[in-house]
Protein backbone atom coordinates (compact mmCIF):
# COMPACT_ATOMS: atom_id res chain seq x y z
CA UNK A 1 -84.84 42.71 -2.15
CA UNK A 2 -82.11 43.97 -4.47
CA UNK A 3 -81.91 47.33 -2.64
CA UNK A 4 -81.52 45.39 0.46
CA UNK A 5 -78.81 43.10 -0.66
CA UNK A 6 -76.86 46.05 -2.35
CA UNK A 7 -76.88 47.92 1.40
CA UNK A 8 -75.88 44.72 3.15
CA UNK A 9 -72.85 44.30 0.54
CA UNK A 10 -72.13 48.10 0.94
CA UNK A 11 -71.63 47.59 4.81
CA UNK A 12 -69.62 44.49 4.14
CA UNK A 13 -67.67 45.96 1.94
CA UNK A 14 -66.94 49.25 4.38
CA UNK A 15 -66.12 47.20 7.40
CA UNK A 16 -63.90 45.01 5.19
CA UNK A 17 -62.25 47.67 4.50
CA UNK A 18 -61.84 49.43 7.65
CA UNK A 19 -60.96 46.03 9.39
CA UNK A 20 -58.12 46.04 6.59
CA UNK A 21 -56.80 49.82 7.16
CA UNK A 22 -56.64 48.71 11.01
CA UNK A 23 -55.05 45.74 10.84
CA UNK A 24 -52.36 46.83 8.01
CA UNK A 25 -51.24 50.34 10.25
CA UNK A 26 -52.43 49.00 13.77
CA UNK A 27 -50.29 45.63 13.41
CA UNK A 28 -47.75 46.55 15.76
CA UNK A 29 -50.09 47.17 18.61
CA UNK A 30 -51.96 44.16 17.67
CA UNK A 31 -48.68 41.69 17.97
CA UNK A 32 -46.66 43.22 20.38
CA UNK A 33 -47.54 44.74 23.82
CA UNK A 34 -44.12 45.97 25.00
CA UNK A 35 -43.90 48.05 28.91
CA UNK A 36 -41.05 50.34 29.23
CA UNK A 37 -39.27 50.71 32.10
CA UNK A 38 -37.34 53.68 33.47
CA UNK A 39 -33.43 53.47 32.63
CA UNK A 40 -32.81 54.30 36.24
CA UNK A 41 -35.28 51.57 37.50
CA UNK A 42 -33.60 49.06 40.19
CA UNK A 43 -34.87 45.38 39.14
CA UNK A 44 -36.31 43.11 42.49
CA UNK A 45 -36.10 40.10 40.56
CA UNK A 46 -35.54 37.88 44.50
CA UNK A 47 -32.85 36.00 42.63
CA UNK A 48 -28.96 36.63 41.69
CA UNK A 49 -28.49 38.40 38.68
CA UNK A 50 -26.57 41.03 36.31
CA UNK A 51 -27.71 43.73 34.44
CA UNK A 52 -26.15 44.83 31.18
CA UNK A 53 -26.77 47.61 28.71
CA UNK A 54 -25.29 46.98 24.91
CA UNK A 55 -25.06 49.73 23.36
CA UNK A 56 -25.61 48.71 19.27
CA UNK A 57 -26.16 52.29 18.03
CA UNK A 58 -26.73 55.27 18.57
CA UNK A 59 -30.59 54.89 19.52
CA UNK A 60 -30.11 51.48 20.16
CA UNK A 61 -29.41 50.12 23.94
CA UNK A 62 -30.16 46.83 24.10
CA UNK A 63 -31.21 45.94 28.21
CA UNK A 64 -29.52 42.32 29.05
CA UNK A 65 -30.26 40.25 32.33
CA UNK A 66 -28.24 37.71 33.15
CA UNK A 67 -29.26 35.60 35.85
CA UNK A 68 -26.31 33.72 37.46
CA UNK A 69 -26.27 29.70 39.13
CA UNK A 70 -25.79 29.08 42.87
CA UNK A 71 -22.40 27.68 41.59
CA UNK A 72 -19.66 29.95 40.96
CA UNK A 73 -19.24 27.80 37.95
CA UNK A 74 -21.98 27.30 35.63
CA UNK A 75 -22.21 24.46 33.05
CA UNK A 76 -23.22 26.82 30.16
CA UNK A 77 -25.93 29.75 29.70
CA UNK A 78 -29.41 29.39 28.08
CA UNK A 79 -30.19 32.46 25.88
CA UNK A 80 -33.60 33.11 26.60
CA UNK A 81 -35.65 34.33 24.13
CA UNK A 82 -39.25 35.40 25.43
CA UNK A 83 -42.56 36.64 24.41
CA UNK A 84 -44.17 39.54 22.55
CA UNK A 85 -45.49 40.83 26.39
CA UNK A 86 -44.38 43.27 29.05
CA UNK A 87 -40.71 42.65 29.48
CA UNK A 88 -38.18 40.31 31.02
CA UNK A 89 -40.14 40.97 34.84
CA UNK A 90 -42.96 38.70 32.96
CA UNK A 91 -40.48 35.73 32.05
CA UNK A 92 -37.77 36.26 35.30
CA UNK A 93 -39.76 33.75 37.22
CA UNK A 94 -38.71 30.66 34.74
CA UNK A 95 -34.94 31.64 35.05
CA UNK A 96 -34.47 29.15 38.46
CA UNK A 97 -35.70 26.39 36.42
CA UNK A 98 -32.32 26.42 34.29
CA UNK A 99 -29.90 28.35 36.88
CA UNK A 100 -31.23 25.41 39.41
CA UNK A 101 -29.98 22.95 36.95
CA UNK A 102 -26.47 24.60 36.69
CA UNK A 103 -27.21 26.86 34.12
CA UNK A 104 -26.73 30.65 33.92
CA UNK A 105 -29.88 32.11 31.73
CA UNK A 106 -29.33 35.57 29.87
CA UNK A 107 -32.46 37.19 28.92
CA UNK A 108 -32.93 40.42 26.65
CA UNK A 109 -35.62 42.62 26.15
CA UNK A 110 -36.64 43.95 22.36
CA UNK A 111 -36.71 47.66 21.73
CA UNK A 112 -39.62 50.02 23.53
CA UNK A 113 -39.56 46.65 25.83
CA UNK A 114 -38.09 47.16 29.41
CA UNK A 115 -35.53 49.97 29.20
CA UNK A 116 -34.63 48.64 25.58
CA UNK A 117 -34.66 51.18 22.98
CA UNK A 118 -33.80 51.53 19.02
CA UNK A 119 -35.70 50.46 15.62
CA UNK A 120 -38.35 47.35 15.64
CA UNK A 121 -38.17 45.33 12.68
CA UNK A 122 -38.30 41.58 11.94
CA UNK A 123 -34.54 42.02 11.15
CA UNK A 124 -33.50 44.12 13.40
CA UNK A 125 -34.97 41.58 16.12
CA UNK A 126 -32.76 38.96 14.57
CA UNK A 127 -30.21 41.40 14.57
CA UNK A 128 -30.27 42.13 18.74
CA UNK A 129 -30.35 38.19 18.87
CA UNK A 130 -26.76 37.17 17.14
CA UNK A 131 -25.46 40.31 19.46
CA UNK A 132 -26.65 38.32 22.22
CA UNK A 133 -25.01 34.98 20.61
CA UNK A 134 -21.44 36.66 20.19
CA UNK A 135 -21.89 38.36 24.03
CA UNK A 136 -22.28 34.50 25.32
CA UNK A 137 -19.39 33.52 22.67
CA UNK A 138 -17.23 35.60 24.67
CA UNK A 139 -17.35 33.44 27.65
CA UNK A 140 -19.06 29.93 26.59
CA UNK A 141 -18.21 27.48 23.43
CA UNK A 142 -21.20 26.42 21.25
CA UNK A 143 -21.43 23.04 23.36
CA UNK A 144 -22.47 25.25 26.17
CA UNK A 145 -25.11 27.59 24.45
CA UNK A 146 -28.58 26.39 24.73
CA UNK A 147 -30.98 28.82 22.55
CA UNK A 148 -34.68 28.85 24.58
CA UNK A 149 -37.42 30.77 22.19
CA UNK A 150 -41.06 31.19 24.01
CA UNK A 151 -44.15 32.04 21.42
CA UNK A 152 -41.98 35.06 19.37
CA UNK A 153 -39.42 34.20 21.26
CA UNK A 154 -39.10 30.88 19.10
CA UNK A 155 -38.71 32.98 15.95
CA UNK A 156 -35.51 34.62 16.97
CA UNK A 157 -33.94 31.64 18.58
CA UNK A 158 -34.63 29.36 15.75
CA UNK A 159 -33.30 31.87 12.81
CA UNK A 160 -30.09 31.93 15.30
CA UNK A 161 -29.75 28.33 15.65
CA UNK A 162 -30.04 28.17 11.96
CA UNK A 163 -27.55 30.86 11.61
CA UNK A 164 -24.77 29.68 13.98
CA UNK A 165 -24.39 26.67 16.49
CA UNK A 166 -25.57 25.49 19.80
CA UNK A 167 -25.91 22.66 22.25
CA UNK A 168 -29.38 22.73 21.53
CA UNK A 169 -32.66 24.47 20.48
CA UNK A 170 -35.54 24.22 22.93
CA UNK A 171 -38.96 26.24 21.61
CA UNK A 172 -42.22 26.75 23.65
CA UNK A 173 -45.79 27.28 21.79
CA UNK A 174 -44.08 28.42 18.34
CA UNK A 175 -45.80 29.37 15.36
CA UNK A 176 -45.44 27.12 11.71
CA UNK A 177 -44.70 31.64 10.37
CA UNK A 178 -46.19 34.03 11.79
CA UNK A 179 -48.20 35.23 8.35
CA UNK A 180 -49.80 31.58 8.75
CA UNK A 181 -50.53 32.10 12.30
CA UNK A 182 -52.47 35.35 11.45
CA UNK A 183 -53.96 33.91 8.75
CA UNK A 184 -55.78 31.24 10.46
CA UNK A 185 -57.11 34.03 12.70
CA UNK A 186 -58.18 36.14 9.78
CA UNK A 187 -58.74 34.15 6.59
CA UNK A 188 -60.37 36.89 4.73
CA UNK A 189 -57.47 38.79 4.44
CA UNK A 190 -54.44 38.66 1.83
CA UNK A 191 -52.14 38.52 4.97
CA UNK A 192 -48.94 37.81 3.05
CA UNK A 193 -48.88 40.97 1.58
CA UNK A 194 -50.52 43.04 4.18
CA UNK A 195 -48.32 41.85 7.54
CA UNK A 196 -44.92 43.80 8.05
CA UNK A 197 -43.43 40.76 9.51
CA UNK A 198 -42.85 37.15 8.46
CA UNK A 199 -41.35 35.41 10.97
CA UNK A 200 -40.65 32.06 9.15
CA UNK A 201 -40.05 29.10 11.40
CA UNK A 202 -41.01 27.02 8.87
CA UNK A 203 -37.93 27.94 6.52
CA UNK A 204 -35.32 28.30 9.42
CA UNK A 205 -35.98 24.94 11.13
CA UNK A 206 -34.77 22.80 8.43
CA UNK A 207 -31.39 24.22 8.70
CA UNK A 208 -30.89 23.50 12.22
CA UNK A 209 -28.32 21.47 12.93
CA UNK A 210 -28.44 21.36 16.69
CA UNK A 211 -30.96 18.90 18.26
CA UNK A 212 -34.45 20.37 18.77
CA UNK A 213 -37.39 19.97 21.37
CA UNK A 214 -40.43 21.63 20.81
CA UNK A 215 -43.37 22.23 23.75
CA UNK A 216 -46.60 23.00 22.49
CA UNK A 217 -49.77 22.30 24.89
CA UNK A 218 -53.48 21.20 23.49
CA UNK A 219 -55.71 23.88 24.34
CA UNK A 220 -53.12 26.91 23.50
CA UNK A 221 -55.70 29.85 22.31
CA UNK A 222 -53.14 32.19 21.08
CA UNK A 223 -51.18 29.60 18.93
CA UNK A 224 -53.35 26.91 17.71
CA UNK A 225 -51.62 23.53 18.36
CA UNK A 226 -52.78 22.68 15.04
CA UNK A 227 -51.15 25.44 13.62
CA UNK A 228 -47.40 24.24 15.84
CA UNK A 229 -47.80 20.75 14.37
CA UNK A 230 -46.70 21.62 10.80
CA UNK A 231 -43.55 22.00 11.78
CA UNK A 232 -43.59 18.47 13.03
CA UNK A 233 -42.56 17.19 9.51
CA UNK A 234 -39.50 19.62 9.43
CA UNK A 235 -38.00 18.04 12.63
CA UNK A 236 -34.94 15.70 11.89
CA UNK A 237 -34.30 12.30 13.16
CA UNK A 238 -33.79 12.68 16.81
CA UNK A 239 -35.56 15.53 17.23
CA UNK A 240 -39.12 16.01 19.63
CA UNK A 241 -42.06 17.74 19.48
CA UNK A 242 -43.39 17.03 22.48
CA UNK A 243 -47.52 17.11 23.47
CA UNK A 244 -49.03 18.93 26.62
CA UNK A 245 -52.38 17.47 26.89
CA UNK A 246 -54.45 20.24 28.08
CA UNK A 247 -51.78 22.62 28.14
CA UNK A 248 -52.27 26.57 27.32
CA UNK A 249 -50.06 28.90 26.36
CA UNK A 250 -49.11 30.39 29.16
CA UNK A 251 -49.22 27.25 31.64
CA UNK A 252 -46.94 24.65 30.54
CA UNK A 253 -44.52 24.92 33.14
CA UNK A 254 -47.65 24.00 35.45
CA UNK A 255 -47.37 20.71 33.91
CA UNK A 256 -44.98 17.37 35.41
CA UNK A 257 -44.55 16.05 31.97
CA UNK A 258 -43.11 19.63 31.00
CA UNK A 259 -41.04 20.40 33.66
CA UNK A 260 -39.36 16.73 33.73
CA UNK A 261 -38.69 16.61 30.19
CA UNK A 262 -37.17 20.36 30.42
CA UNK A 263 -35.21 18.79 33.64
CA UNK A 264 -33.90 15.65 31.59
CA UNK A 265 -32.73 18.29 28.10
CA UNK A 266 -31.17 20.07 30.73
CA UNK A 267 -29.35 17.00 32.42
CA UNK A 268 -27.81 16.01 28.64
């Protein structure tokens, strides 16, 4: 009986382990599933738009859409900030839900996403984010900034909302941090000292000063909504978290309740 407990705790202990080595040097491919595109690539987007190419260093281009209103004047931009797949072809699709509503929506892609390229960190992302920020400065005022974060998305928009003003911060499916987020998926591990990246919502939040609406659906299996509702208590007066019933992570704009709340923020 010993002999067969000591071989059972032997094969715990070496898939432990490998589970460990995999997640600590696999972690990018785990969390973020980037497609490049081609530099020369012509985007067929079936809407008005403009493409722009920062350069912020020397291996760094960072690959900005902005997709204009039917209006030749728009009432302000929405800096879209979207999620950790594909590139800005997956999220182009929402952009007539804010240029329809007057406003012009500039996404960006992250590096090794789209034909972005340069260094992937946590701060480097934040980085790429305020370059986006003084880009819009150059044209809008604060009052006319809205910062839009979807799943990672919502950790860049909310450490720049934190970090400099806006009409408003709008987040869909967030995580509470991401090391909590990965935590509730693996428990076993010591994830705070394991994961390369952090992504605090949690700390940034409280320091926004601009009014906040946060989407989070029900039956999200990539973000738990249990795991979205602790930052309910970090939300200042005035300030919504509002319930999909049902909702995914992927399908909220599927949903009346979401798209005539995001219609009414948008109407402000």
């Amino acid at each position: 009986m010993k002999k067969k407990i000591f071989r059972w705790a032997k094969v715990f202990i070496l898939v432990y382990c490998t589970g460990g080595i995999v997640l600590y040097y696999g972690q990018n491919s785990m969390l973020f599933h980037p497609v490049t595109v081609d530099k020369h690539t012509r985007y067929e987007f079936g809407q008005a738009y403009t493409e722009v190419n920062l350069p912020y260093d020397r291996e760094t281009n960072l690959n900005i859409i902005q997709f204009r209103t039917p209006d030749s004047v728009a009432k302000g931009v929405v800096l879209y900030f979207h999620g950790n797949r594909a590139n800005i072809s997956r999220y182009a699709s929402f952009a007539p839900s804010f240029t329809g509503r007057g406003y012009e929506v500039w996404m960006i892609d992250y590096p090794g996403f789209g034909k972005s390229t340069g260094k992937f960190t946590e701060q480097k992302l934040y980085d790429y984010a305020l370059q986006l920020y003084k880009l819009a400065r150059s044209r809008y005022k604060p009052s006319g900034i809205i910062l839009y974060g979807k799943s990672l998305g919502t950790c860049m928009a909310t450490q720049l909302a934190n970090a400099r003003d806006c009409r408003r911060l709008i987040l869909e499916t967030p995580c509470y941090s991401m090391t909590s987020l990965i935590r509730h998926w693996l428990p076993i591990y010591p994830i705070g000292t394991m994961l390369h990246y952090r992504f605090p919502n949690n700390e940034w939040l409280p320091g926004v000063t601009a009014p906040v609406s946060i989407f989070h659906g029900t039956s999200d299996g990539v973000i738990p909504y249990s795991n979205a509702a602790r930052l309910k208590p970090l939300l200042k007066p005035g300030d919504e978290f509002i319930t999909i019933e049902g909702g995914s992570h992927n399908d909220l704009y599927s949903f009346p309740l979401f798209r005539q709340k995001l219609d009414s923020l948008l109407e402000r």
